[in-house]
N, C-alpha and C. Protein backbone atom coordinates (compact mmCIF):
# COMPACT_ATOMS: atom_id res chain seq x y z
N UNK A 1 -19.44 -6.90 -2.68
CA UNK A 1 -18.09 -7.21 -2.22
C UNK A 1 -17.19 -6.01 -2.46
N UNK A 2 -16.35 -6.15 -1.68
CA UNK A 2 -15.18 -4.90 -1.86
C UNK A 2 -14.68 -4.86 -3.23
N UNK A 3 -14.32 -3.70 -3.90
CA UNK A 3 -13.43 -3.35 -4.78
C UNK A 3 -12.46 -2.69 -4.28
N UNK A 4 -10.88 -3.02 -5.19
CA UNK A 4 -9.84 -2.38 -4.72
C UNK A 4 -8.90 -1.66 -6.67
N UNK A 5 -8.55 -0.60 -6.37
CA UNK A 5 -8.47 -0.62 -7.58
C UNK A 5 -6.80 0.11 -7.53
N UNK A 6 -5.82 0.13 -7.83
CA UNK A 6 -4.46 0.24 -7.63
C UNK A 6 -4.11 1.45 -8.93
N UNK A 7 -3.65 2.82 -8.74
CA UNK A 7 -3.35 3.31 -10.03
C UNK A 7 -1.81 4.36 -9.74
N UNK A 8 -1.30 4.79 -10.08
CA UNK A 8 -0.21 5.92 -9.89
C UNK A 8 1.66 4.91 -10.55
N UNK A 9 1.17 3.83 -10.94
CA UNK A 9 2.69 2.78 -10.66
C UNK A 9 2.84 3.71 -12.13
N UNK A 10 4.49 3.32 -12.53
CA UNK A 10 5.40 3.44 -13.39
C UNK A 10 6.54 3.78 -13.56
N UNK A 11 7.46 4.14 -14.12
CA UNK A 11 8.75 3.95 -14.44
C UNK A 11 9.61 5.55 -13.50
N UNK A 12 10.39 5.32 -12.58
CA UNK A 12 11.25 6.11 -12.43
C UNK A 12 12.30 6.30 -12.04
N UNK A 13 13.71 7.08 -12.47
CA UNK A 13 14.84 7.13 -11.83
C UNK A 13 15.15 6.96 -10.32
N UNK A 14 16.00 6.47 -10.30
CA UNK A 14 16.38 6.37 -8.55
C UNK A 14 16.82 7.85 -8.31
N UNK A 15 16.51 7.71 -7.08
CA UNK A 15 15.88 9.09 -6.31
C UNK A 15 14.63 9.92 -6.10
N UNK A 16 13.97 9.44 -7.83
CA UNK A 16 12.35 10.13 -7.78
C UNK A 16 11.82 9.55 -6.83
N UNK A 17 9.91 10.47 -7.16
CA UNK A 17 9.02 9.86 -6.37
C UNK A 17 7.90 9.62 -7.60
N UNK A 18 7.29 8.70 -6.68
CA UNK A 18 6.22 8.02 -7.06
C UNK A 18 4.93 8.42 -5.69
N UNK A 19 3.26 8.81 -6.56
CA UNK A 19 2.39 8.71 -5.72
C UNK A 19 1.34 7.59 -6.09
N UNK A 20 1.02 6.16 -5.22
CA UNK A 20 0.11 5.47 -5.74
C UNK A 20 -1.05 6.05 -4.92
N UNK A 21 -2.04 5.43 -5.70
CA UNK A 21 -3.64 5.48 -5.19
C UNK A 21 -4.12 4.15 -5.18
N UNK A 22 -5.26 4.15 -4.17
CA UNK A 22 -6.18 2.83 -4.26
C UNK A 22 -7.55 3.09 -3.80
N UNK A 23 -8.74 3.40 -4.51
CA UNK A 23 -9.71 3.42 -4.77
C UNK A 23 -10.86 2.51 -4.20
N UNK A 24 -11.47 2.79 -2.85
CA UNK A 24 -11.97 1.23 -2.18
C UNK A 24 -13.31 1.78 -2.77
N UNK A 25 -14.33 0.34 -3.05
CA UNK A 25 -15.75 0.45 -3.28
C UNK A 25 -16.50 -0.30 -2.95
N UNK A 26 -17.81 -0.57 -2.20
CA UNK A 26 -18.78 -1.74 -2.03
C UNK A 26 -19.19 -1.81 -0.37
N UNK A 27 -17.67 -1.28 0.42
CA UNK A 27 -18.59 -1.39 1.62
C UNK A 27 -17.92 -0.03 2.30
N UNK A 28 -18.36 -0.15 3.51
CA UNK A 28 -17.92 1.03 4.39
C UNK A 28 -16.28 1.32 4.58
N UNK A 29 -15.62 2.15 4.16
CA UNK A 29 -14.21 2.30 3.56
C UNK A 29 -13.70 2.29 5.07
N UNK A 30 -13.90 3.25 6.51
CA UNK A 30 -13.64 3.78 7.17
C UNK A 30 -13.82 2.41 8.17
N UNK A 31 -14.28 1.31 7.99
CA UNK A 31 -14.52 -0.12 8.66
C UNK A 31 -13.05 -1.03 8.27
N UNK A 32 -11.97 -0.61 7.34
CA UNK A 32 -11.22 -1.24 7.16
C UNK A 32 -9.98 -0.73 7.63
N UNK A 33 -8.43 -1.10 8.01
CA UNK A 33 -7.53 -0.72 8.24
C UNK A 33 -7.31 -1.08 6.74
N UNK A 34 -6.31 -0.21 6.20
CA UNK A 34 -5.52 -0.65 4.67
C UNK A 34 -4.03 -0.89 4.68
N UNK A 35 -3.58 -1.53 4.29
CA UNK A 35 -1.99 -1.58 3.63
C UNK A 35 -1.74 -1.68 2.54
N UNK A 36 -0.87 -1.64 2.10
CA UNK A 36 0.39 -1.44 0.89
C UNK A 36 1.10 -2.95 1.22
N UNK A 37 1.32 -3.42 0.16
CA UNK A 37 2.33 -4.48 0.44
C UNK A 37 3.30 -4.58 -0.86
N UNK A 38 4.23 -5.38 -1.63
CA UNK A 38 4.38 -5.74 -2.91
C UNK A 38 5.43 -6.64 -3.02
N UNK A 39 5.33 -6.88 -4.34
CA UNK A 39 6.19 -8.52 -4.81
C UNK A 39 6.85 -8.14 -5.99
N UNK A 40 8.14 -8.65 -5.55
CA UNK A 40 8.96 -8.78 -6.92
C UNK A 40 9.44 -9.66 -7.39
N UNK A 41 9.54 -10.01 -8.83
CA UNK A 41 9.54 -11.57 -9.16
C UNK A 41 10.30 -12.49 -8.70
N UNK A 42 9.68 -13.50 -8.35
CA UNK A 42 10.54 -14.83 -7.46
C UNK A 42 10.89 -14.50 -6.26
N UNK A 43 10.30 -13.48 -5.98
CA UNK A 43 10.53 -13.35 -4.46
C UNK A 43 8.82 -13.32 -3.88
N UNK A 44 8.45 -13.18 -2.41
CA UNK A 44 6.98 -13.76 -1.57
C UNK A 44 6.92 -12.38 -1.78
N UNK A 45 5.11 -11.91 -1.54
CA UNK A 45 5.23 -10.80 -0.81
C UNK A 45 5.22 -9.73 0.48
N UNK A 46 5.75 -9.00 0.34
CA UNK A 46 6.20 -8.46 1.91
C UNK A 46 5.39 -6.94 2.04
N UNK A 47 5.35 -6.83 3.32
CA UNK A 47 4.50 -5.76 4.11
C UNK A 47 5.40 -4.83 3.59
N UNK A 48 4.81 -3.30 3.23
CA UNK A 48 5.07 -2.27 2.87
C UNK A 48 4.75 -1.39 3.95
N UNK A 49 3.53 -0.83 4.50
CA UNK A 49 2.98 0.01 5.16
C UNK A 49 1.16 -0.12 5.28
N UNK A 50 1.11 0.22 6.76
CA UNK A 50 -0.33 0.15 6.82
C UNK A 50 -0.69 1.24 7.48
N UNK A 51 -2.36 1.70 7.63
CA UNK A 51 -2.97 2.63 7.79
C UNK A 51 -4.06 2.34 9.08
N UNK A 52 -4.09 2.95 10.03
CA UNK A 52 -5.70 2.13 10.78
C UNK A 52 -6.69 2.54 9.90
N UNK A 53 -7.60 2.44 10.57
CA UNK A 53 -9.06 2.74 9.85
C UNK A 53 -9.85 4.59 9.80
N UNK A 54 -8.80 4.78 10.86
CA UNK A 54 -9.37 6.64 10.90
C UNK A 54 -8.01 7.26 10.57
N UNK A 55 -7.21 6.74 10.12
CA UNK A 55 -6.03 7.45 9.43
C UNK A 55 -5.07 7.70 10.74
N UNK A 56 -5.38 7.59 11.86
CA UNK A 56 -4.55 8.19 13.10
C UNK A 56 -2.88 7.52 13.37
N UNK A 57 -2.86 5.94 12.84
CA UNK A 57 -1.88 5.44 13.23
C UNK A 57 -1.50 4.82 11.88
N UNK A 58 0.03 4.78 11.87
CA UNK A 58 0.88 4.31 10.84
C UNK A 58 1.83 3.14 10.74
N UNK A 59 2.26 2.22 10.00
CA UNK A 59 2.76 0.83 10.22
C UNK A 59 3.92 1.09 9.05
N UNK A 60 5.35 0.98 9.18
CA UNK A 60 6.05 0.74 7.77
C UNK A 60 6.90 -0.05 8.46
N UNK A 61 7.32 -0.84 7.00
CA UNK A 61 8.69 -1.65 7.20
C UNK A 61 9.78 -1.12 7.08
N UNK A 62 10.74 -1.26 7.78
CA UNK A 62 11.75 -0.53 8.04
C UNK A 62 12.55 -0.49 6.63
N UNK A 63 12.46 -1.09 5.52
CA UNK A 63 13.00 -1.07 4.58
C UNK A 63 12.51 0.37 4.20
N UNK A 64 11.64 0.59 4.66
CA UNK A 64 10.69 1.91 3.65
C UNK A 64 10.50 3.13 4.94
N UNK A 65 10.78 3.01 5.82
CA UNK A 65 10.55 4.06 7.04
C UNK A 65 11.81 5.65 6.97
N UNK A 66 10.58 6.24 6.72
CA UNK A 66 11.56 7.92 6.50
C UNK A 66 11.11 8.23 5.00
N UNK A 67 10.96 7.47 3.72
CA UNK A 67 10.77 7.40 2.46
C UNK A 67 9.40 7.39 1.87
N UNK A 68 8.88 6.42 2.74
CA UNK A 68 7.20 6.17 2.21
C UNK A 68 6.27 6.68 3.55
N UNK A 69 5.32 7.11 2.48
CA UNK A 69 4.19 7.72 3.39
C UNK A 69 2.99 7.53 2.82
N UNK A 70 1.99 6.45 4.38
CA UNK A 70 1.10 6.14 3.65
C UNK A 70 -0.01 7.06 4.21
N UNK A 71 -0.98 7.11 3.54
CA UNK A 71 -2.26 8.25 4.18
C UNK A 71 -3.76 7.63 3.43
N UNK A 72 -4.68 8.27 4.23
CA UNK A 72 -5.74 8.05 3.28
C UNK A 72 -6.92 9.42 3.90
N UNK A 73 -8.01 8.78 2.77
CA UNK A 73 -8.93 10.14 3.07
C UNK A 73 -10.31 9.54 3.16
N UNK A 74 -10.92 9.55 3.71
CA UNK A 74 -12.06 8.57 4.26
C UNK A 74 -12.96 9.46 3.36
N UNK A 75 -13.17 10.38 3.39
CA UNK A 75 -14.16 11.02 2.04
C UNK A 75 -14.18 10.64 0.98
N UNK A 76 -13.18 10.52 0.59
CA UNK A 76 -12.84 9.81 -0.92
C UNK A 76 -12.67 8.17 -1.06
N UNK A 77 -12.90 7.96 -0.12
CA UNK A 77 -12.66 5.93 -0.01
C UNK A 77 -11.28 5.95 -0.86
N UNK A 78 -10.32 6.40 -0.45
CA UNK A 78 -9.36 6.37 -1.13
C UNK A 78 -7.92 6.30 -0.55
N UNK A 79 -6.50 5.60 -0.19
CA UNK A 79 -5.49 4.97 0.34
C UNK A 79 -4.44 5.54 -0.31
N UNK A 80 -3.39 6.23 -0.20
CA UNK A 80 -2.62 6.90 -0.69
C UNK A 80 -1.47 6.21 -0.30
N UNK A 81 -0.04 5.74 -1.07
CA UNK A 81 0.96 5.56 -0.85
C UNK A 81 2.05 6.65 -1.34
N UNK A 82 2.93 7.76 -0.55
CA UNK A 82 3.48 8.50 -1.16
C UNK A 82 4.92 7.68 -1.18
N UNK A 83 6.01 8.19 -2.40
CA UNK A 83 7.22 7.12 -2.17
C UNK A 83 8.07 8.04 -2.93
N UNK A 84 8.86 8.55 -1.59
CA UNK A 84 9.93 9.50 -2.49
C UNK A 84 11.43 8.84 -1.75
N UNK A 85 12.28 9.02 -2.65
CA UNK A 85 13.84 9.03 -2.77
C UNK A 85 14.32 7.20 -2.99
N UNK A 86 13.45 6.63 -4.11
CA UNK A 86 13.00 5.90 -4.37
C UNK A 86 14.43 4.95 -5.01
N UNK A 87 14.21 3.63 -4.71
CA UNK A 87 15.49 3.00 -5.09
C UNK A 87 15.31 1.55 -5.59
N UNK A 88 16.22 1.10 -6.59
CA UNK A 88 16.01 0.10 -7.78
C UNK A 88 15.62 -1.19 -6.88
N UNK A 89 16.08 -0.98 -5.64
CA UNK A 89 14.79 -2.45 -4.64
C UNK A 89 13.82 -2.27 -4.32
N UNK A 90 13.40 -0.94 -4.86
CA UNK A 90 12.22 -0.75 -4.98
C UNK A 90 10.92 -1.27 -6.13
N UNK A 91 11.65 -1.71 -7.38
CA UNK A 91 10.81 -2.19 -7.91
C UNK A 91 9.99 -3.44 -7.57
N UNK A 92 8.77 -3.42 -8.09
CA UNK A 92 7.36 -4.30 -7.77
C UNK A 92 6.39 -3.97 -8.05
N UNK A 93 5.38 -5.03 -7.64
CA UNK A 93 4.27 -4.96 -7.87
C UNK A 93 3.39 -4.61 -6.74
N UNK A 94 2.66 -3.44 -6.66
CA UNK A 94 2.50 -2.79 -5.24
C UNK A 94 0.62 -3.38 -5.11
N UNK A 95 0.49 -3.86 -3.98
CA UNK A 95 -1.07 -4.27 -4.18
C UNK A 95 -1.29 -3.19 -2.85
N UNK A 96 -2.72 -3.23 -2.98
CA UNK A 96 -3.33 -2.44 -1.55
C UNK A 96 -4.28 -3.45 -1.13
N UNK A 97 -4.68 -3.69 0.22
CA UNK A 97 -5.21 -4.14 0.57
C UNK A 97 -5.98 -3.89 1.68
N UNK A 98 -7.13 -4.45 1.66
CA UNK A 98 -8.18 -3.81 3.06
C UNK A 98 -8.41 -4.58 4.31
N UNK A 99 -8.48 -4.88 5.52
CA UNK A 99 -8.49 -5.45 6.40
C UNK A 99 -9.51 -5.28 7.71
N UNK A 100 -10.58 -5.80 8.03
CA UNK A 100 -11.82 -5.58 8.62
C UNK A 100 -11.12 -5.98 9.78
N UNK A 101 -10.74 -7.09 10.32
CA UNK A 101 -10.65 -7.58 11.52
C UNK A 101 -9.20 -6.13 12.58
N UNK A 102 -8.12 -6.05 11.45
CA UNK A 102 -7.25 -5.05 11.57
C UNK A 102 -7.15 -5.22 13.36
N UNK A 103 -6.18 -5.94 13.53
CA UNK A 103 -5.60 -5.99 14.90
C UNK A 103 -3.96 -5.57 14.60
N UNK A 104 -3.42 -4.80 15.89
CA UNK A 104 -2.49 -4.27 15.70
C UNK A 104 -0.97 -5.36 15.34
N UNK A 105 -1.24 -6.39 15.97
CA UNK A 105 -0.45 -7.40 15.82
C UNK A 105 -0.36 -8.35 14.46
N UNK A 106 -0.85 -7.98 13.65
CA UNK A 106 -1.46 -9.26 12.60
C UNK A 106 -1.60 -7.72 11.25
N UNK A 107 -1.33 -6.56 11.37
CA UNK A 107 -1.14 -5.62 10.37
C UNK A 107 -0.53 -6.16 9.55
N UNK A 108 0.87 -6.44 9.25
CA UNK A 108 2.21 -6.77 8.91
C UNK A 108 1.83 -8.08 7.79
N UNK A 109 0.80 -9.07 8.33
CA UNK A 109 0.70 -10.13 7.97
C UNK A 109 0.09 -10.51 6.40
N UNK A 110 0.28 -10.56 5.61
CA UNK A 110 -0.54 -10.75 4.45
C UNK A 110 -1.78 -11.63 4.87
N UNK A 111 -2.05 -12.42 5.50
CA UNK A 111 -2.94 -13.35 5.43
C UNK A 111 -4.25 -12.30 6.42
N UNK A 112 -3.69 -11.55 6.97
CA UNK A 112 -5.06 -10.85 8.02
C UNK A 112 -6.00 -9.89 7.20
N UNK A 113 -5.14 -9.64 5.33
CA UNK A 113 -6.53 -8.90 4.77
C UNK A 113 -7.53 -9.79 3.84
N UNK A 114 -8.50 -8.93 3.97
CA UNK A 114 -9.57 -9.86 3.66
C UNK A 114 -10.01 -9.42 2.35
N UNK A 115 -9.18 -8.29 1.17
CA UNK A 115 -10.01 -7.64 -0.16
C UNK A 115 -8.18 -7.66 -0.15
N UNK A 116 -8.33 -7.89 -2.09
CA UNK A 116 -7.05 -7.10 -2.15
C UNK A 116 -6.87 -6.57 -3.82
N UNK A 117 -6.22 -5.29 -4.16
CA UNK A 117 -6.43 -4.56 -5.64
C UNK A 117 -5.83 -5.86 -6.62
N UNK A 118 -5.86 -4.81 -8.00
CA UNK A 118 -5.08 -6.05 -8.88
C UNK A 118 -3.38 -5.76 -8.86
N UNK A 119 -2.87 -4.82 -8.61
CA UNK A 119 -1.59 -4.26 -8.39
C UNK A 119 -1.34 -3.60 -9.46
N UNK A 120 -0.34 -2.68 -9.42
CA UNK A 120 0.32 -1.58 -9.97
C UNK A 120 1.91 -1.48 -9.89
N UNK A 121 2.39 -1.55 -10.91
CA UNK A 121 4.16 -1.80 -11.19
C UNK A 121 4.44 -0.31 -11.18
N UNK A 122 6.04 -0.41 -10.39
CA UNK A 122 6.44 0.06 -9.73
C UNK A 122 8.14 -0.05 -10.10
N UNK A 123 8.45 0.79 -11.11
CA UNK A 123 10.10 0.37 -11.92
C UNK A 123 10.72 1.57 -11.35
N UNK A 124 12.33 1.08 -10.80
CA UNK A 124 12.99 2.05 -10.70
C UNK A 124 14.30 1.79 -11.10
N UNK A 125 15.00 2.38 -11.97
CA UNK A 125 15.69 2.78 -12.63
C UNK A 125 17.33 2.99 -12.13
N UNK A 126 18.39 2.89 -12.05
CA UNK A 126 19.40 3.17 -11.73
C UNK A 126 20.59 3.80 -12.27
């Protein structure tokens, strides 16, 4: 079964940046589209940014568009979230997640991935 493994979260002033990672393992990395999503307490969680499966096309929520940049590297089975000029609604809990079926319409959706990390906190400061 897939592994997802979430690492780069922690504490920073508004304006920094933050780089997460997510670490896929178990099946063919380059078979999945990935996203970013995250939750902050008492609130659902919401779409962050997604990736296709050959890195070519990009998905963000407009909350995060211009700021976050997601990438990945199919050599490394590995999902990159970059997050600069970073702001205190920004804090959460950032999960990554992998998605086999990955239709362009159903990206956005939490329910269309099928693996997901344990998450990585994500504090920003004001």
């Amino acid at each position: 079964q897939v592994q997802l493994v979430e690492s780069g979260g922690g504490l920073v002033q508004a304006g920094g940046s933050l780089r997460l990672s997510c670490a896929f393992s178990g099946r063919t990395f380059s078979n999945y589209a990935m996203g970013w999503f995250r939750q902050a307490p008492g609130k659902e969680r919401e779409f962050v940014a997604a990736v296709s499966k050959s890195g070519g096309a990009t998905n963000y929520a407009d909350s995060v568009k211009g700021r976050f940049t997601i990438s990945r590297d199919n050599a490394k089975n590995t999902v990159y979230l970059q997050m600069n000029s970073l702001k205190p609604e920004d804090t959460a809990l950032y999960y990554c997640a992998a998605d086999y079926t990955a239709l362009s319409y159903t990206v956005i959706s939490p329910n269309s991935y099928d693996y997901w990390g344990q998450g990585t906190q994500v504090t920003v400061s004001s």
